[in-house]
N, C-alpha and C. Protein backbone atom coordinates (compact mmCIF):
# COMPACT_ATOMS: atom_id res chain seq x y z
N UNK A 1 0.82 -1.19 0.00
CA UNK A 1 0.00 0.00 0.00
C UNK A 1 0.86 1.26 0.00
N UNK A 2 2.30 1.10 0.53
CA UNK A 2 2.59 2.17 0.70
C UNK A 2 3.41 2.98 -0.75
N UNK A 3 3.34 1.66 -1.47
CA UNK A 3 3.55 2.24 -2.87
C UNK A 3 2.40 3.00 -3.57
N UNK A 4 1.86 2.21 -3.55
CA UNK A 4 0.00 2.89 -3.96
C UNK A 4 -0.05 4.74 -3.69
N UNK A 5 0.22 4.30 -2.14
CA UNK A 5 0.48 5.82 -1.28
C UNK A 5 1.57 6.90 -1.94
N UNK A 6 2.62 6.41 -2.25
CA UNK A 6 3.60 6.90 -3.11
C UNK A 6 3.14 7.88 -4.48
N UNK A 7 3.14 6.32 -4.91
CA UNK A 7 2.70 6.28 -6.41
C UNK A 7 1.35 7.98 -6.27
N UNK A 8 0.32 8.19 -5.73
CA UNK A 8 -0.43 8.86 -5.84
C UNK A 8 -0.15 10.53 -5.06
N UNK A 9 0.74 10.33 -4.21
CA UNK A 9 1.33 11.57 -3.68
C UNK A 9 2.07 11.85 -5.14
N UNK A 10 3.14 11.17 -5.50
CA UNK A 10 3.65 11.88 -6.24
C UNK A 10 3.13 12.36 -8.12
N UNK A 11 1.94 11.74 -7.81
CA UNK A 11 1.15 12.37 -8.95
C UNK A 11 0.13 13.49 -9.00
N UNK A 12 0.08 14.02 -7.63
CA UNK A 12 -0.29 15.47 -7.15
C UNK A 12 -0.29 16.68 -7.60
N UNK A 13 -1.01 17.33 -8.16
CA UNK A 13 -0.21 18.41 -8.85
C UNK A 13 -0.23 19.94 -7.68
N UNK A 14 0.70 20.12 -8.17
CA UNK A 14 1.23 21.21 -7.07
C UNK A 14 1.90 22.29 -7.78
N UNK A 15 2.32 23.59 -7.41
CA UNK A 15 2.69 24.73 -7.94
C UNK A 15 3.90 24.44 -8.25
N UNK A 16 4.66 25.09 -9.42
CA UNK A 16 5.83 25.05 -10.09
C UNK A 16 6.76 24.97 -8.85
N UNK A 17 8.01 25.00 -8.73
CA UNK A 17 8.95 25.06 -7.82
C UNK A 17 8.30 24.35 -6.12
N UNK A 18 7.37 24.08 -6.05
CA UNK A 18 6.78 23.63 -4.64
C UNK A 18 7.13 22.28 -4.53
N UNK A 19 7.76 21.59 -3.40
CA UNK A 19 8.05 20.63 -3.44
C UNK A 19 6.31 19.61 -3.21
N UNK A 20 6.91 18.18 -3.72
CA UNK A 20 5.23 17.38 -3.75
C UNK A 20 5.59 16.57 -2.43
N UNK A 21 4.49 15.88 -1.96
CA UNK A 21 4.24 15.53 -0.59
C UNK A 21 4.93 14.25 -0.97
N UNK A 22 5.57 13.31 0.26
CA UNK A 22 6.47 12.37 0.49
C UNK A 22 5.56 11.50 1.62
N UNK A 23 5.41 10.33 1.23
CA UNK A 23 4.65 9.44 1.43
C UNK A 23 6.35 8.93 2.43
N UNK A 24 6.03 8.71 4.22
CA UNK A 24 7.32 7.76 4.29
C UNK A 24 6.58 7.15 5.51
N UNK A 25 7.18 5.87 5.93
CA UNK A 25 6.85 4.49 6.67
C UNK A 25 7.45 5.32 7.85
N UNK A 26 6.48 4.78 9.19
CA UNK A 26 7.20 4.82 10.41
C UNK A 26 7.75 3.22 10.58
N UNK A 27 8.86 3.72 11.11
CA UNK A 27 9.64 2.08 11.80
C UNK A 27 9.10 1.61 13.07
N UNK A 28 9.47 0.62 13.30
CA UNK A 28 9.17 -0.35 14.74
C UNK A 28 9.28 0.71 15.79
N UNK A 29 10.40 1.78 15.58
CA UNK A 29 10.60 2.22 16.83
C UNK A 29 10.51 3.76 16.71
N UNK A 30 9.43 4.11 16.06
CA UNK A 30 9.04 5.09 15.73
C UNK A 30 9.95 5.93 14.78
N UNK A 31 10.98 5.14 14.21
CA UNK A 31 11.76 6.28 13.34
C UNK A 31 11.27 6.66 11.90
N UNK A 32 11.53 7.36 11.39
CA UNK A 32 11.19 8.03 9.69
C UNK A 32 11.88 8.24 9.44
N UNK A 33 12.29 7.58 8.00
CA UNK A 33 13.80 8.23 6.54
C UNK A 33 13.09 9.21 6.00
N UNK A 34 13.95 10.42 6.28
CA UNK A 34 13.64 11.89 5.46
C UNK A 34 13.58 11.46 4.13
N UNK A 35 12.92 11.19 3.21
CA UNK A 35 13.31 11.10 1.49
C UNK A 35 14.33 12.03 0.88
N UNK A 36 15.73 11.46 0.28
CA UNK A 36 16.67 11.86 0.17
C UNK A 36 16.71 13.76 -0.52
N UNK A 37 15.70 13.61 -1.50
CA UNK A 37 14.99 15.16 -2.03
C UNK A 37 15.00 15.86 -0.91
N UNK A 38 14.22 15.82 -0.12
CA UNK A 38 13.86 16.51 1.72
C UNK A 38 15.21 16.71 2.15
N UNK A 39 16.13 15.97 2.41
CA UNK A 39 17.22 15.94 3.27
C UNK A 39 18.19 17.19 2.65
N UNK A 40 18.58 16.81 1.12
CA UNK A 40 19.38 18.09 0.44
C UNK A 40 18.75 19.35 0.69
N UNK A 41 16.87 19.14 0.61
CA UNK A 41 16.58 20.86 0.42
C UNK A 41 16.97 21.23 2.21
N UNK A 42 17.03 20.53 2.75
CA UNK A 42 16.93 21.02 4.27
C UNK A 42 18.50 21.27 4.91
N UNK A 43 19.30 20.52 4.11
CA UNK A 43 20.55 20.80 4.42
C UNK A 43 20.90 19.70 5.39
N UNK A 44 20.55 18.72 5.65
CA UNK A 44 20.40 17.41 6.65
C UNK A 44 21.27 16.37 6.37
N UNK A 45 21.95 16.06 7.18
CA UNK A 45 22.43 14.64 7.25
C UNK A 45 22.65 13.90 8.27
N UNK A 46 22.95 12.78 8.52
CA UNK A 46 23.17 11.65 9.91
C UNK A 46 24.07 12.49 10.63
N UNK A 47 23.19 12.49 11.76
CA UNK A 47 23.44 12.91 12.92
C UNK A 47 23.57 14.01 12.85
N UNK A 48 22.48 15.57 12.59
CA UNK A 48 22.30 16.54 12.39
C UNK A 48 21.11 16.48 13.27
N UNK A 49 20.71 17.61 13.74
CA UNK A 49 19.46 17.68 14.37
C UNK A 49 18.47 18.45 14.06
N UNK A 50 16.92 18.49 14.10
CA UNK A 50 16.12 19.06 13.39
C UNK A 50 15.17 19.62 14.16
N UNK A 51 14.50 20.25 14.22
CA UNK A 51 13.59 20.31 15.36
C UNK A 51 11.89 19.84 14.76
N UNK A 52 11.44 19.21 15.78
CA UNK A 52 9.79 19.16 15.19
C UNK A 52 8.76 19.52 16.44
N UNK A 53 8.50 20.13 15.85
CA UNK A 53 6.96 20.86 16.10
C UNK A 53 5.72 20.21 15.41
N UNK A 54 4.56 19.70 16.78
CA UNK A 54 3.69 19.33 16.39
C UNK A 54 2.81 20.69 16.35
N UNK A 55 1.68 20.40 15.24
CA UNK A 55 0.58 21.38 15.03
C UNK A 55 -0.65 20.79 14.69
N UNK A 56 -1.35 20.29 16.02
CA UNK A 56 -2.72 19.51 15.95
C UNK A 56 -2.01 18.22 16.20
N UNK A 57 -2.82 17.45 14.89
CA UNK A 57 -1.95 15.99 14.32
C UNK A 57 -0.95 15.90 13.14
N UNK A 58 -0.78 17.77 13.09
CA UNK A 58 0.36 17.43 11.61
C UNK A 58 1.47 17.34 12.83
N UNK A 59 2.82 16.62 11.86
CA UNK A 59 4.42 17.03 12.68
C UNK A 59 5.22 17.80 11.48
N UNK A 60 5.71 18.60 11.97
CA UNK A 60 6.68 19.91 10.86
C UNK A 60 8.05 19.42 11.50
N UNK A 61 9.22 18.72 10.59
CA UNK A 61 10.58 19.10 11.11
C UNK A 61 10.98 20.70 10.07
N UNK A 62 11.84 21.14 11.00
CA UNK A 62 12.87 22.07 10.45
C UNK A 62 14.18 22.37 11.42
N UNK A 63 14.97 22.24 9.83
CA UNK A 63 16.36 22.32 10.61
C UNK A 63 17.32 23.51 11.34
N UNK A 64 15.94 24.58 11.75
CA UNK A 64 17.07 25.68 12.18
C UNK A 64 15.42 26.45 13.02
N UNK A 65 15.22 25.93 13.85
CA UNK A 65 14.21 26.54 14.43
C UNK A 65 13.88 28.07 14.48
N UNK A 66 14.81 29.02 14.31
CA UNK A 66 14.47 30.37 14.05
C UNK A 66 14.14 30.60 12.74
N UNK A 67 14.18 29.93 11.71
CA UNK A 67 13.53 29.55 10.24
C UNK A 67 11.84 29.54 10.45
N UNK A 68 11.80 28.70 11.86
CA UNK A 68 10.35 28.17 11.45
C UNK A 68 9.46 29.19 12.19
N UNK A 69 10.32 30.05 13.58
CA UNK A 69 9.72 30.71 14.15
C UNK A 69 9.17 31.98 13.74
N UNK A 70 10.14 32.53 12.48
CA UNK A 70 9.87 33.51 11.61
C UNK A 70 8.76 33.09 10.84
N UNK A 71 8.68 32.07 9.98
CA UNK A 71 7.71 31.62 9.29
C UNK A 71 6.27 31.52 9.90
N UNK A 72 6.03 31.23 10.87
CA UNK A 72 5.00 31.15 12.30
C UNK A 72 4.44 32.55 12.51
N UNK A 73 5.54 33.42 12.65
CA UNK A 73 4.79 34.98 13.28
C UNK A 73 4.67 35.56 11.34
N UNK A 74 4.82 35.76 10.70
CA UNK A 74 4.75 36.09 9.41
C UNK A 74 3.33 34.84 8.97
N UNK A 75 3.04 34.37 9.49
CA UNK A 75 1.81 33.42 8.87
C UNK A 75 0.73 33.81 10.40
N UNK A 76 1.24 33.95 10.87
CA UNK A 76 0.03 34.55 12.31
C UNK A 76 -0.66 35.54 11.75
N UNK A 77 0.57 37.22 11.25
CA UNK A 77 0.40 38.29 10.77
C UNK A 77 -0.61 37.86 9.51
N UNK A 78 -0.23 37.08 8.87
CA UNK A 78 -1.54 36.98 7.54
C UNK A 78 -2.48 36.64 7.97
N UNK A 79 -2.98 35.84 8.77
CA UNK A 79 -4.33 35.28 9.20
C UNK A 79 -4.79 36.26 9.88
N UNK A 80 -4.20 37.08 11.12
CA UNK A 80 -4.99 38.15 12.09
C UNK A 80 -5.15 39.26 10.77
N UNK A 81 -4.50 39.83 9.58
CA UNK A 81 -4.93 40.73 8.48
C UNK A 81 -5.79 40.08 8.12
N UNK A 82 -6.04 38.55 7.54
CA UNK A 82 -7.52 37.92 7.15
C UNK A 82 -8.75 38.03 8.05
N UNK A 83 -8.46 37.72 8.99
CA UNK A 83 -9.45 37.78 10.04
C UNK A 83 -9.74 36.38 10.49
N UNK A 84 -8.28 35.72 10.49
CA UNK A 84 -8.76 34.15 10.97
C UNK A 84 -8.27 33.81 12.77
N UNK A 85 -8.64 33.74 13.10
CA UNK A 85 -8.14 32.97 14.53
C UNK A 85 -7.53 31.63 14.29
N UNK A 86 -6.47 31.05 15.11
CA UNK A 86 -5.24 29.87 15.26
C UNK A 86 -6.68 29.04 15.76
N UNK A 87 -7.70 29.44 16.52
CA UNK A 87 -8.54 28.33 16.97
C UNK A 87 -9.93 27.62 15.36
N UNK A 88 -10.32 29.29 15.05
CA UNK A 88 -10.65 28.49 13.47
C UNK A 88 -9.73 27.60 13.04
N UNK A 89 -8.54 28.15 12.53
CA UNK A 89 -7.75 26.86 11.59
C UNK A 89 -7.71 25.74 11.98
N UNK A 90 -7.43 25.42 13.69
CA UNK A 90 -7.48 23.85 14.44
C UNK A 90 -9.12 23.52 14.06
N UNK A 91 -9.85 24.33 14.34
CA UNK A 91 -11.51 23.51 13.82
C UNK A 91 -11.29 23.13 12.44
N UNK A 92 -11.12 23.78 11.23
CA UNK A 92 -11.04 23.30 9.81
C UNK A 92 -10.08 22.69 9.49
N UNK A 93 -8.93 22.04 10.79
CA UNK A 93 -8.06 21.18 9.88
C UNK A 93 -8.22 19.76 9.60
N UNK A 94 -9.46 19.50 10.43
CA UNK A 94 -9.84 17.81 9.70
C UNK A 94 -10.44 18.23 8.69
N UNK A 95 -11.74 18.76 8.03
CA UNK A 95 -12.09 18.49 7.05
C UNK A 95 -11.11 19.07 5.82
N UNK A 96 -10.04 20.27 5.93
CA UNK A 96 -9.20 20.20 4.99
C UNK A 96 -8.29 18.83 4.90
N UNK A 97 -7.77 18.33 6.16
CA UNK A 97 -6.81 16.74 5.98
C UNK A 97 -7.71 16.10 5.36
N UNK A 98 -9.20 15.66 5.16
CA UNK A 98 -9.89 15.17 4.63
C UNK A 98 -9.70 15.58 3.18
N UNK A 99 -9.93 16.48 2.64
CA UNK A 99 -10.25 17.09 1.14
C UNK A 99 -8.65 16.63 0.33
N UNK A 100 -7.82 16.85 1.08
CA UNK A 100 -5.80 16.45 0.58
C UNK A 100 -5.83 15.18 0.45
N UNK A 101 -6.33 14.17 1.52
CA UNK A 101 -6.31 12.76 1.35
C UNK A 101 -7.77 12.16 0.40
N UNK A 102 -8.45 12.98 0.33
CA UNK A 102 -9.29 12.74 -0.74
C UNK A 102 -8.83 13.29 -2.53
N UNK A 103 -7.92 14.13 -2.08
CA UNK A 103 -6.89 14.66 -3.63
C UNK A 103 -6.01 13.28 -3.87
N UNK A 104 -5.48 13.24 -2.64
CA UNK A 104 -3.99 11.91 -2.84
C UNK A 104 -4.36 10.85 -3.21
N UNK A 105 -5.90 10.07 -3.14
CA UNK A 105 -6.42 8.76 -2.74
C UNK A 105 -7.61 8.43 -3.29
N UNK A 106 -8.35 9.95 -3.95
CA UNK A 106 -9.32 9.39 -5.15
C UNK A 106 -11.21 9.38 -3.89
N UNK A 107 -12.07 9.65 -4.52
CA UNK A 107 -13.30 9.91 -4.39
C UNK A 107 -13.28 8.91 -3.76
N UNK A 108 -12.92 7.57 -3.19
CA UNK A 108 -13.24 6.30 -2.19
C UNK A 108 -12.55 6.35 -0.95
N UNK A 109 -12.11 7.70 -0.78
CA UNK A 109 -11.10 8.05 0.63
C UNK A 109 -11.70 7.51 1.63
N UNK A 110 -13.13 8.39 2.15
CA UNK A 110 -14.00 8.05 3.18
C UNK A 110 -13.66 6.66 3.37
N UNK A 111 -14.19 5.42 2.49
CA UNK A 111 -14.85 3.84 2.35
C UNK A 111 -13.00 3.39 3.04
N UNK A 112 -12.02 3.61 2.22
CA UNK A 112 -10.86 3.24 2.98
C UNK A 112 -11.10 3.58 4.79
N UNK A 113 -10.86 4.96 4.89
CA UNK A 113 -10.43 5.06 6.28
C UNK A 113 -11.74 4.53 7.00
N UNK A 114 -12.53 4.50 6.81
CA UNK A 114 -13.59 3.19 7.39
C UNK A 114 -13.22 2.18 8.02
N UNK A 115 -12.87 1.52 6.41
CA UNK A 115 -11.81 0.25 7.04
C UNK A 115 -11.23 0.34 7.96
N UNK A 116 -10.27 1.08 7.59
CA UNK A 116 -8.87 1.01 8.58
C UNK A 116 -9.38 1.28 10.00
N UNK A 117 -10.40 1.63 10.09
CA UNK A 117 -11.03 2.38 11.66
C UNK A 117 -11.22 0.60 12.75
């Protein structure tokens, strides 16, 4: 499946220069291989350290935490100019994770995660 998973992330279409989403396996002991693409753009290698930040149920690594903290208050500033609250976006982020895994996985998304439930 997790080719399937692959196979359909990376047929995603996404904006010119934007990197496409990376389908990767957790291990036995909770570890994840960065996909080698990820690792160059991030500047990463064995035994480098990254930081991750959870947000909800997403996890964000980045490798230089004042990168991400800038990125954070510069994306706050756009939403309080929109008029969104951090507590809207946590309400709409299941049914948007819904609508992405219904992009990645095809109009039978729902009937899968059923299953899997």
């Amino acid at each position: 499946m997790a080719r399937t998973s692959q196979a359909r992330a990376s047929n995603l279409k996404v904006e010119p220069g934007r990197p496409k989403p990376q389908v990767v396996r957790i291990g036995p002991k909770g570890v994840i291989t960065i996909p080698e693409e990820n690792r160059k753009a991030m500047d990463v290698a064995p035994g480098k350290y990254v930081t991750a930040i959870q947000i909800g149920r997403n996890l964000m690594l980045s490798p230089d935490i004042n990168d991400f903290l800038v990125l954070a208050e510069e994306f706050q500033a756009k939403m309080a100019n929109a008029g969104i609250s951090s507590e809207q976006l946590l309400a709409d982020q299941e049914s948007a994770r819904q609508r992405l895994y219904e992009e990645l996985y095809g109009h039978d998304a729902q009937k899968r995660a059923r299953r899997r439930a």
